[in-house]
C-alpha atoms as a PDB file:
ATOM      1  CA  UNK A   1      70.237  70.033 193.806  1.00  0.00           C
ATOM      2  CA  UNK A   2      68.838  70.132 190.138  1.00  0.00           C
ATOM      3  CA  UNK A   3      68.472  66.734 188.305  1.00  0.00           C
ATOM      4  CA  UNK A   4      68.732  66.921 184.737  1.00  0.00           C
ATOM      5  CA  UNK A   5      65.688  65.094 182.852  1.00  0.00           C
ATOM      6  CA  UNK A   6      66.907  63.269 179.423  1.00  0.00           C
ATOM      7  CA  UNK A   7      65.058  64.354 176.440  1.00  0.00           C
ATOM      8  CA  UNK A   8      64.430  60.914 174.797  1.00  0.00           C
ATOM      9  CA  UNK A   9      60.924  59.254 174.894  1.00  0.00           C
ATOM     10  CA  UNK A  10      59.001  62.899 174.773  1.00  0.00           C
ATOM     11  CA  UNK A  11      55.595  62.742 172.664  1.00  0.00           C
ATOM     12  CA  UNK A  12      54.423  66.397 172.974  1.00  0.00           C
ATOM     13  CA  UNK A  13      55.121  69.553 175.384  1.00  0.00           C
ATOM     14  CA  UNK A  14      52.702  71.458 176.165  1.00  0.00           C
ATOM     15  CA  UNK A  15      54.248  75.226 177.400  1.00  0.00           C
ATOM     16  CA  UNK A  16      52.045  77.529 178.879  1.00  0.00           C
ATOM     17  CA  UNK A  17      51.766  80.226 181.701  1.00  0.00           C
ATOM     18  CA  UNK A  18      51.337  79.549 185.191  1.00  0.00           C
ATOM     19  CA  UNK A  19      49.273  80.815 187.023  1.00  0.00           C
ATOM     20  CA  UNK A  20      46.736  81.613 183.678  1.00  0.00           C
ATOM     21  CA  UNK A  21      45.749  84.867 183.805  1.00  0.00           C
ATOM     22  CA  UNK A  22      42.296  85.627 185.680  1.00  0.00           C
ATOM     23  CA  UNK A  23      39.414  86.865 183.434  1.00  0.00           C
ATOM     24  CA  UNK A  24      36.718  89.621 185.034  1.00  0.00           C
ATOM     25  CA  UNK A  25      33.124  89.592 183.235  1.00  0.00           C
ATOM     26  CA  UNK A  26      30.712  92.250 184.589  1.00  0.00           C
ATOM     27  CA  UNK A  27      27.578  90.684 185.509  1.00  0.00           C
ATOM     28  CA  UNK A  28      26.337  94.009 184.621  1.00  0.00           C
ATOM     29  CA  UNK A  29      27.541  93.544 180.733  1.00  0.00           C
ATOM     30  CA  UNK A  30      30.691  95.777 181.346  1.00  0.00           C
ATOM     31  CA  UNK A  31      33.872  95.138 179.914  1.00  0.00           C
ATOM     32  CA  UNK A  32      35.583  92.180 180.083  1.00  0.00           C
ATOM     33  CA  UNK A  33      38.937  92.347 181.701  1.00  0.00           C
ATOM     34  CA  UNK A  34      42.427  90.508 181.986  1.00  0.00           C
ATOM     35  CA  UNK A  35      44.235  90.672 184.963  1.00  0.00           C
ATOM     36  CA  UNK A  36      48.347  89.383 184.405  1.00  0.00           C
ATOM     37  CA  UNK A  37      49.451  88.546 188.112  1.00  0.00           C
ATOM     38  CA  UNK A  38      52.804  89.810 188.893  1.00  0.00           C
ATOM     39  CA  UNK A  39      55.078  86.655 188.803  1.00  0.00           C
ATOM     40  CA  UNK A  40      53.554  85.186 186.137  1.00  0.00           C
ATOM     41  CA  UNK A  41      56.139  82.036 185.636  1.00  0.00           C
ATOM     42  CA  UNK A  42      55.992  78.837 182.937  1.00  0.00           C
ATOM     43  CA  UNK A  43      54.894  75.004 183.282  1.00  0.00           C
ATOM     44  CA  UNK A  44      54.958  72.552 180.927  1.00  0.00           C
ATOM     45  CA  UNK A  45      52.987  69.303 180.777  1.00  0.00           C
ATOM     46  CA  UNK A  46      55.394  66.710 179.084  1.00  0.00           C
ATOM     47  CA  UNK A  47      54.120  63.398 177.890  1.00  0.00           C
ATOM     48  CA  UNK A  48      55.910  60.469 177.365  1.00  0.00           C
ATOM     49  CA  UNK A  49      55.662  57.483 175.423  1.00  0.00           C
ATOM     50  CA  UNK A  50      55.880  54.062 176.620  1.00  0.00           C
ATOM     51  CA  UNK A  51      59.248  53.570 178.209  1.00  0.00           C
ATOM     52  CA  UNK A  52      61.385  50.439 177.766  1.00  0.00           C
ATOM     53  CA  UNK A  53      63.453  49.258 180.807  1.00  0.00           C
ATOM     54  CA  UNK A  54      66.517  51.309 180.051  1.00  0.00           C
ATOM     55  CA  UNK A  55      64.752  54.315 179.076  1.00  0.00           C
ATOM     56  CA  UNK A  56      62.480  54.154 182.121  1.00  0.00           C
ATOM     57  CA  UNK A  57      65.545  53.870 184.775  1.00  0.00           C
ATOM     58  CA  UNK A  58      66.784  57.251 182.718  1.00  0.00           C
ATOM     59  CA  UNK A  59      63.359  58.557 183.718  1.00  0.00           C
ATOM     60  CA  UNK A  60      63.336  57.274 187.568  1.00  0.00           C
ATOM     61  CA  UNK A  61      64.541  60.332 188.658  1.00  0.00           C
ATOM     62  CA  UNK A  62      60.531  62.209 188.617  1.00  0.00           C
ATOM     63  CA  UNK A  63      59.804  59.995 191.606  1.00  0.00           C
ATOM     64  CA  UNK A  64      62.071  61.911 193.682  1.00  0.00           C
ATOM     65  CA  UNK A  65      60.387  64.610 195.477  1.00  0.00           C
ATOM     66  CA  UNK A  66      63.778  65.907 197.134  1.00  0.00           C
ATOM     67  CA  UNK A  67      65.012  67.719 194.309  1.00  0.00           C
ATOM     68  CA  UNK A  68      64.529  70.654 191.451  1.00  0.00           C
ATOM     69  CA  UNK A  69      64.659  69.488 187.271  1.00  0.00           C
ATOM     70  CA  UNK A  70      66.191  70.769 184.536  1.00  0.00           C
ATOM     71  CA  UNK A  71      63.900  70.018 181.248  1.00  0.00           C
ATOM     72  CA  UNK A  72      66.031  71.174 178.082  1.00  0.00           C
ATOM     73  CA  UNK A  73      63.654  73.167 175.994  1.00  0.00           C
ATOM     74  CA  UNK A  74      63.023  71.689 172.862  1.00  0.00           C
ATOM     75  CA  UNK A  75      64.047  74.498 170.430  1.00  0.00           C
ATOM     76  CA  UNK A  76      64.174  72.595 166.660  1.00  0.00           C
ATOM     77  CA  UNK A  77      61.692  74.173 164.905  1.00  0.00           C
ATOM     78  CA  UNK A  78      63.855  76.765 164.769  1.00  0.00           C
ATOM     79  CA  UNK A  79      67.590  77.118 163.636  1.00  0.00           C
ATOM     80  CA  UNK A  80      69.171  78.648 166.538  1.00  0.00           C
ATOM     81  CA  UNK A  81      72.375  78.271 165.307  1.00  0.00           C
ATOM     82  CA  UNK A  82      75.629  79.886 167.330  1.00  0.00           C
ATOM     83  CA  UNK A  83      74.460  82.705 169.595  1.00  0.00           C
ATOM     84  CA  UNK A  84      77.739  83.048 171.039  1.00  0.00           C
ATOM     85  CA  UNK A  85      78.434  83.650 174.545  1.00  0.00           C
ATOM     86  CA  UNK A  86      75.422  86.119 175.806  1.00  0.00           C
ATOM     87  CA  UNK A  87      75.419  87.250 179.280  1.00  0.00           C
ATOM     88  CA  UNK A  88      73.502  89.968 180.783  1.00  0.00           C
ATOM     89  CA  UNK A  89      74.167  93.924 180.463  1.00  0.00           C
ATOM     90  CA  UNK A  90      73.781  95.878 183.306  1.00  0.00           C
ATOM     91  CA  UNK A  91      72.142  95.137 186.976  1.00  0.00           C
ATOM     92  CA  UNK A  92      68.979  96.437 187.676  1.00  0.00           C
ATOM     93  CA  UNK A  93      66.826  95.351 185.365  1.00  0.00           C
ATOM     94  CA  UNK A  94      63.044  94.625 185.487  1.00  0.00           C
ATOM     95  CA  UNK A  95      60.190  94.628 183.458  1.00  0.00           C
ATOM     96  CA  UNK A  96      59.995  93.070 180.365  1.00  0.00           C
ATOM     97  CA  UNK A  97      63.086  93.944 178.165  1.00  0.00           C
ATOM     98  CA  UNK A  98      66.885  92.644 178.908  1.00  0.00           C
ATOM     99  CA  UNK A  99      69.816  94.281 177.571  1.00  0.00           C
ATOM    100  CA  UNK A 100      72.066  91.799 176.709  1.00  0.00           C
ATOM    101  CA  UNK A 101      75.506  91.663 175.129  1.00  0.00           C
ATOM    102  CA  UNK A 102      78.012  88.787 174.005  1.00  0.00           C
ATOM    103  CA  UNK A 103      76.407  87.918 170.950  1.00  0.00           C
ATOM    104  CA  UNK A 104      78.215  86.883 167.796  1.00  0.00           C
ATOM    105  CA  UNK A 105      78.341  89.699 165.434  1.00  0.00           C
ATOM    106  CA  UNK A 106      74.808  89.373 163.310  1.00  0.00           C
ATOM    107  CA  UNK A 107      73.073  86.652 165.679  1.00  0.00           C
ATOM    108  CA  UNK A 108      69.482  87.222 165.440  1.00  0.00           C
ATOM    109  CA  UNK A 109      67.500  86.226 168.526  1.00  0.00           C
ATOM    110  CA  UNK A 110      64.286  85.158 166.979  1.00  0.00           C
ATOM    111  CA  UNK A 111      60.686  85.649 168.066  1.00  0.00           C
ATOM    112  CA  UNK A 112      59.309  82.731 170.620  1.00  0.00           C
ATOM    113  CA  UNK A 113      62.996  81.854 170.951  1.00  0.00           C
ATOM    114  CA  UNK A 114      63.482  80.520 174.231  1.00  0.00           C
ATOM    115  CA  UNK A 115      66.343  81.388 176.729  1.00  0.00           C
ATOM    116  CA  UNK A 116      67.101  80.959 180.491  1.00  0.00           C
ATOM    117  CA  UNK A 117      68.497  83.209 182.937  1.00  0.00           C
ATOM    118  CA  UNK A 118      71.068  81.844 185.039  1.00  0.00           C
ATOM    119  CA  UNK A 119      71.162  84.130 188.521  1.00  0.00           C
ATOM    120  CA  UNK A 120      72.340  82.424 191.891  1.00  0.00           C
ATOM    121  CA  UNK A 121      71.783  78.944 191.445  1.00  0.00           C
ATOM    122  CA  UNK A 122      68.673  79.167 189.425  1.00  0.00           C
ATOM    123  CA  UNK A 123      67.564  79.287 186.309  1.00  0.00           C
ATOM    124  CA  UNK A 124      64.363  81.785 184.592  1.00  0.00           C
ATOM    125  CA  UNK A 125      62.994  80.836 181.201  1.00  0.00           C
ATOM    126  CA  UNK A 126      61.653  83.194 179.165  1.00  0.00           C
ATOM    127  CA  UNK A 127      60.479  83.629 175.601  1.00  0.00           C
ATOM    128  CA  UNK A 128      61.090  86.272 173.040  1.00  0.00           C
ATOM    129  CA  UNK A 129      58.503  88.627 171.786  1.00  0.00           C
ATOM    130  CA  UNK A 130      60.187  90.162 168.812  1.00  0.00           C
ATOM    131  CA  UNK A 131      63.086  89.417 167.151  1.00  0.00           C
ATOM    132  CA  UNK A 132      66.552  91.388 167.506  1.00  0.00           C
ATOM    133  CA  UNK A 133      69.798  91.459 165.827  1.00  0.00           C
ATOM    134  CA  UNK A 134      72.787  91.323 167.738  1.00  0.00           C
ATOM    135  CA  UNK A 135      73.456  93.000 170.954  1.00  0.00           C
ATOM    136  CA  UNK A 136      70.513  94.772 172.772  1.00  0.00           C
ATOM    137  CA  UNK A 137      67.359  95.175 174.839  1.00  0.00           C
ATOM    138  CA  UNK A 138      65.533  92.134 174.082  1.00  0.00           C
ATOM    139  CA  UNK A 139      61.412  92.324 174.798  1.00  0.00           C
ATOM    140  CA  UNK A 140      60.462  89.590 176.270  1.00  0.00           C
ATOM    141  CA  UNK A 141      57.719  87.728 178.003  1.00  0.00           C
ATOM    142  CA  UNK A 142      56.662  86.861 180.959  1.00  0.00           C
ATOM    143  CA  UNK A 143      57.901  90.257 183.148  1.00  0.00           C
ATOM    144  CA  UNK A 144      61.793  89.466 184.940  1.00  0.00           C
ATOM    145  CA  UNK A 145      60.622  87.936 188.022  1.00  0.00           C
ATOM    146  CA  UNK A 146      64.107  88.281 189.461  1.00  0.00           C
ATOM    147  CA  UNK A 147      66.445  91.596 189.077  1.00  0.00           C
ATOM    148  CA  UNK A 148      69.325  89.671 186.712  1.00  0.00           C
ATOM    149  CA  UNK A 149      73.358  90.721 187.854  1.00  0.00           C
ATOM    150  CA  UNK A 150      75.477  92.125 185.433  1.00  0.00           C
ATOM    151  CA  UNK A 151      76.921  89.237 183.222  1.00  0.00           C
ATOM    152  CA  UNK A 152      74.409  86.614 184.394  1.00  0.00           C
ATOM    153  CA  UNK A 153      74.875  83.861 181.646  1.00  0.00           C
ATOM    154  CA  UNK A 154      71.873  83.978 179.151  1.00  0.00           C
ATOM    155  CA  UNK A 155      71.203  80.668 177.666  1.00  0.00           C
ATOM    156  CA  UNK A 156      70.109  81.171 174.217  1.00  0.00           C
ATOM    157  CA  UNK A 157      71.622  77.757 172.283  1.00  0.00           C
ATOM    158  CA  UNK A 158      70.211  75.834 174.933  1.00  0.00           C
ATOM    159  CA  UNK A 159      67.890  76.882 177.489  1.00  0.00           C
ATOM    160  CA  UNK A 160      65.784  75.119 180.083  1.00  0.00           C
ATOM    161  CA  UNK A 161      63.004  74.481 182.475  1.00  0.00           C
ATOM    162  CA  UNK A 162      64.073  74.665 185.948  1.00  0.00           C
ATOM    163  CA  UNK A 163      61.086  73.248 188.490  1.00  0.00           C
ATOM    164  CA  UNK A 164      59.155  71.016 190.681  1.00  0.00           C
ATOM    165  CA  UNK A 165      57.299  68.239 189.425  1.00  0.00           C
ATOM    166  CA  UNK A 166      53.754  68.216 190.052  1.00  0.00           C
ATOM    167  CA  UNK A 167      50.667  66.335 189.050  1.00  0.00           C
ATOM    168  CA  UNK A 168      53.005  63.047 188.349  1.00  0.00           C
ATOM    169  CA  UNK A 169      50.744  59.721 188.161  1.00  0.00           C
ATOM    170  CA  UNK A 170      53.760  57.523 188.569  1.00  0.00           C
ATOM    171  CA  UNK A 171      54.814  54.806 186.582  1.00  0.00           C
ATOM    172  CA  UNK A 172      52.527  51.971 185.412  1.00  0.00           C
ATOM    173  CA  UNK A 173      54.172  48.836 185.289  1.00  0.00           C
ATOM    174  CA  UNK A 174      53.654  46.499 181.753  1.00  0.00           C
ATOM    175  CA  UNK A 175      55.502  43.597 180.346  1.00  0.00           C
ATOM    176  CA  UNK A 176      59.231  44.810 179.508  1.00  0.00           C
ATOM    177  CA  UNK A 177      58.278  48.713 179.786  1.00  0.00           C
ATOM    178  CA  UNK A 178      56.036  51.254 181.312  1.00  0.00           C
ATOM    179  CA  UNK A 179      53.188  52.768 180.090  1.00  0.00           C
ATOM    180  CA  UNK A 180      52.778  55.753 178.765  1.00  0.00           C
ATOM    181  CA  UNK A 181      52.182  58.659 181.298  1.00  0.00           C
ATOM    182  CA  UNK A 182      51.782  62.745 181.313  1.00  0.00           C
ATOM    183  CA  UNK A 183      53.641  65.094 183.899  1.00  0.00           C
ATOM    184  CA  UNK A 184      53.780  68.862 184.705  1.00  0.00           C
ATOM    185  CA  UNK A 185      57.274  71.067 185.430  1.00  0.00           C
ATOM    186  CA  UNK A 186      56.459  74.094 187.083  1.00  0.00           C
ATOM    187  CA  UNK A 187      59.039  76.798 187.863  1.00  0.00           C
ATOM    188  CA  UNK A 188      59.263  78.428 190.741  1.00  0.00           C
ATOM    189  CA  UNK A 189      58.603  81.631 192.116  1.00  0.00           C
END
Protein backbone atom coordinates (compact mmCIF):
# COMPACT_ATOMS: atom_id res chain seq x y z
CA UNK A 1 0.00 0.00 0.00
CA UNK A 2 1.39 3.54 -0.99
CA UNK A 3 0.45 6.50 1.33
CA UNK A 4 0.34 9.69 -0.30
CA UNK A 5 2.48 12.50 1.63
CA UNK A 6 0.71 16.16 1.42
CA UNK A 7 2.88 18.77 0.02
CA UNK A 8 2.17 21.61 2.54
CA UNK A 9 4.77 22.59 5.25
CA UNK A 10 7.94 21.65 2.79
CA UNK A 11 11.06 24.11 3.33
CA UNK A 12 13.54 22.66 0.76
CA UNK A 13 14.06 19.20 -1.25
CA UNK A 14 17.02 18.12 -1.70
CA UNK A 15 17.01 15.41 -4.98
CA UNK A 16 19.90 13.51 -5.59
CA UNK A 17 21.15 9.97 -6.70
CA UNK A 18 21.23 7.05 -4.63
CA UNK A 19 23.60 5.18 -4.26
CA UNK A 20 26.30 8.32 -5.31
CA UNK A 21 28.45 7.16 -7.68
CA UNK A 22 31.90 5.62 -6.36
CA UNK A 23 35.07 7.63 -7.25
CA UNK A 24 38.59 5.52 -8.01
CA UNK A 25 41.93 7.68 -7.39
CA UNK A 26 45.15 5.79 -8.26
CA UNK A 27 47.44 5.93 -5.45
CA UNK A 28 49.87 5.71 -8.18
CA UNK A 29 48.64 9.31 -9.71
CA UNK A 30 46.57 7.52 -12.50
CA UNK A 31 43.41 8.64 -13.65
CA UNK A 32 40.70 9.32 -11.68
CA UNK A 33 37.64 7.32 -12.41
CA UNK A 34 33.71 7.25 -11.98
CA UNK A 35 32.05 4.21 -11.63
CA UNK A 36 27.77 4.63 -12.22
CA UNK A 37 26.37 1.37 -10.48
CA UNK A 38 23.75 -0.26 -12.46
CA UNK A 39 20.44 0.66 -10.62
CA UNK A 40 21.33 3.85 -9.85
CA UNK A 41 17.74 5.10 -8.29
CA UNK A 42 16.70 8.77 -6.56
CA UNK A 43 16.24 9.98 -2.77
CA UNK A 44 15.28 13.03 -1.61
CA UNK A 45 15.86 14.60 1.80
CA UNK A 46 12.67 16.77 2.50
CA UNK A 47 12.60 19.24 5.31
CA UNK A 48 9.83 20.54 6.96
CA UNK A 49 8.95 23.44 8.84
CA UNK A 50 7.42 23.54 12.14
CA UNK A 51 4.09 21.80 11.96
CA UNK A 52 0.93 23.05 13.68
CA UNK A 53 -1.48 20.40 15.11
CA UNK A 54 -3.51 19.94 11.98
CA UNK A 55 -0.72 20.00 9.68
CA UNK A 56 1.27 17.55 11.80
CA UNK A 57 -1.71 14.79 11.97
CA UNK A 58 -1.53 15.30 7.85
CA UNK A 59 2.12 14.37 8.36
CA UNK A 60 1.59 11.28 10.93
CA UNK A 61 1.63 9.01 8.32
CA UNK A 62 6.05 8.91 8.14
CA UNK A 63 5.83 7.05 11.44
CA UNK A 64 4.44 4.13 9.79
CA UNK A 65 7.00 1.73 8.79
CA UNK A 66 4.34 -0.72 7.11
CA UNK A 67 3.93 1.07 4.04
CA UNK A 68 5.55 2.71 0.62
CA UNK A 69 5.05 6.98 -0.05
CA UNK A 70 4.16 8.83 -2.74
CA UNK A 71 6.04 12.45 -2.54
CA UNK A 72 4.56 14.67 -5.50
CA UNK A 73 7.55 16.19 -7.15
CA UNK A 74 7.62 19.70 -6.87
CA UNK A 75 7.79 20.80 -10.56
CA UNK A 76 7.00 24.95 -10.43
CA UNK A 77 9.92 26.33 -11.56
CA UNK A 78 8.92 25.23 -14.59
CA UNK A 79 5.62 25.65 -16.67
CA UNK A 80 4.70 22.21 -17.42
CA UNK A 81 1.62 23.05 -18.72
CA UNK A 82 -0.80 20.17 -20.49
CA UNK A 83 1.32 17.22 -21.60
CA UNK A 84 -1.60 15.32 -22.51
CA UNK A 85 -2.07 11.78 -21.92
CA UNK A 86 1.64 10.13 -22.46
CA UNK A 87 2.02 6.51 -22.09
CA UNK A 88 4.81 4.40 -23.13
CA UNK A 89 5.71 3.18 -26.86
CA UNK A 90 6.77 -0.10 -27.29
CA UNK A 91 7.95 -3.00 -24.66
CA UNK A 92 11.36 -3.69 -24.37
CA UNK A 93 12.97 -0.88 -23.56
CA UNK A 94 16.18 -0.22 -21.54
CA UNK A 95 18.85 2.03 -21.29
CA UNK A 96 18.48 5.48 -21.09
CA UNK A 97 15.99 6.78 -23.78
CA UNK A 98 11.98 6.05 -23.76
CA UNK A 99 9.92 6.30 -26.71
CA UNK A 100 6.90 7.69 -25.74
CA UNK A 101 3.69 8.74 -27.47
CA UNK A 102 0.30 10.48 -26.35
CA UNK A 103 1.49 13.83 -26.21
CA UNK A 104 -0.52 16.87 -27.19
CA UNK A 105 0.47 18.02 -30.54
CA UNK A 106 3.64 20.57 -29.81
CA UNK A 107 4.17 19.60 -25.96
CA UNK A 108 7.71 20.09 -25.25
CA UNK A 109 9.11 17.87 -22.51
CA UNK A 110 11.70 20.11 -21.04
CA UNK A 111 15.19 19.41 -19.75
CA UNK A 112 15.31 18.29 -15.79
CA UNK A 113 11.56 17.81 -16.24
CA UNK A 114 10.55 15.20 -14.02
CA UNK A 115 8.20 12.19 -14.82
CA UNK A 116 7.28 8.77 -13.28
CA UNK A 117 6.82 5.52 -14.76
CA UNK A 118 3.89 3.73 -13.71
CA UNK A 119 4.62 -0.33 -14.35
CA UNK A 120 2.83 -2.98 -12.03
CA UNK A 121 2.02 -1.24 -9.04
CA UNK A 122 5.01 0.96 -8.89
CA UNK A 123 6.12 3.94 -9.79
CA UNK A 124 10.06 5.06 -11.43
CA UNK A 125 11.02 8.71 -11.43
CA UNK A 126 13.19 9.92 -13.74
CA UNK A 127 14.50 13.21 -15.06
CA UNK A 128 14.98 14.54 -18.51
CA UNK A 129 18.29 15.20 -20.07
CA UNK A 130 17.37 17.16 -23.12
CA UNK A 131 14.43 18.58 -24.17
CA UNK A 132 11.98 17.08 -26.95
CA UNK A 133 9.03 18.17 -28.82
CA UNK A 134 6.19 16.05 -29.04
CA UNK A 135 6.16 12.39 -29.47
CA UNK A 136 9.53 10.46 -29.23
CA UNK A 137 12.57 8.83 -27.64
CA UNK A 138 13.10 10.87 -24.69
CA UNK A 139 16.97 10.69 -23.10
CA UNK A 140 16.78 10.45 -19.87
CA UNK A 141 18.58 9.89 -16.63
CA UNK A 142 19.18 7.61 -14.38
CA UNK A 143 19.30 4.20 -16.87
CA UNK A 144 15.37 2.31 -16.91
CA UNK A 145 15.82 0.17 -14.00
CA UNK A 146 12.71 -1.75 -14.99
CA UNK A 147 11.82 -2.90 -18.80
CA UNK A 148 8.46 -0.41 -19.10
CA UNK A 149 5.12 -2.38 -21.01
CA UNK A 150 3.74 -0.93 -23.89
CA UNK A 151 1.34 1.95 -22.80
CA UNK A 152 2.63 2.15 -19.22
CA UNK A 153 1.19 5.62 -18.10
CA UNK A 154 4.05 8.28 -18.08
CA UNK A 155 3.42 10.94 -15.59
CA UNK A 156 4.68 14.09 -16.95
CA UNK A 157 2.01 16.90 -15.34
CA UNK A 158 2.53 15.33 -12.18
CA UNK A 159 5.04 12.91 -11.25
CA UNK A 160 6.27 11.43 -8.00
CA UNK A 161 8.56 9.83 -5.54
CA UNK A 162 7.59 6.41 -4.75
CA UNK A 163 9.77 4.97 -1.49
CA UNK A 164 10.66 4.01 1.94
CA UNK A 165 11.33 6.42 4.48
CA UNK A 166 14.59 6.33 6.02
CA UNK A 167 16.74 8.34 8.34
CA UNK A 168 13.33 9.86 10.03
CA UNK A 169 14.15 11.54 13.60
CA UNK A 170 10.52 11.55 14.54
CA UNK A 171 8.53 14.22 15.71
CA UNK A 172 9.58 16.63 18.49
CA UNK A 173 6.86 17.65 20.52
CA UNK A 174 6.50 21.83 21.34
CA UNK A 175 3.71 23.93 22.61
CA UNK A 176 0.74 23.76 19.91
CA UNK A 177 3.11 22.23 17.04
CA UNK A 178 6.13 20.20 16.27
CA UNK A 179 9.36 21.17 15.54
CA UNK A 180 10.90 21.37 12.63
CA UNK A 181 12.52 18.06 11.35
CA UNK A 182 14.45 16.63 8.02
CA UNK A 183 13.59 13.15 6.35
CA UNK A 184 14.90 11.03 3.40
CA UNK A 185 12.50 9.10 0.55
CA UNK A 186 14.39 6.59 -1.09
CA UNK A 187 13.02 4.55 -4.02
CA UNK A 188 13.40 1.27 -4.38
CA UNK A 189 15.21 -1.06 -6.34
Amino acid sequence: MSILLPSVRIAQIAERPYPAPAINESALGGNTQRYVRAGLRWEFVVSLTHLPQADWQNWADLERTDADFLLPIDQTELDVGDPGSPLVNGAGQGGTSLAIDGLNPGYQVQKAQWFSIVTGARRYAYKVNTAQTGDGTLSIRPMLRVSPNDNDVVELAQPYLQGIVVDFPGFTALRKHRAPLTFTIRERV
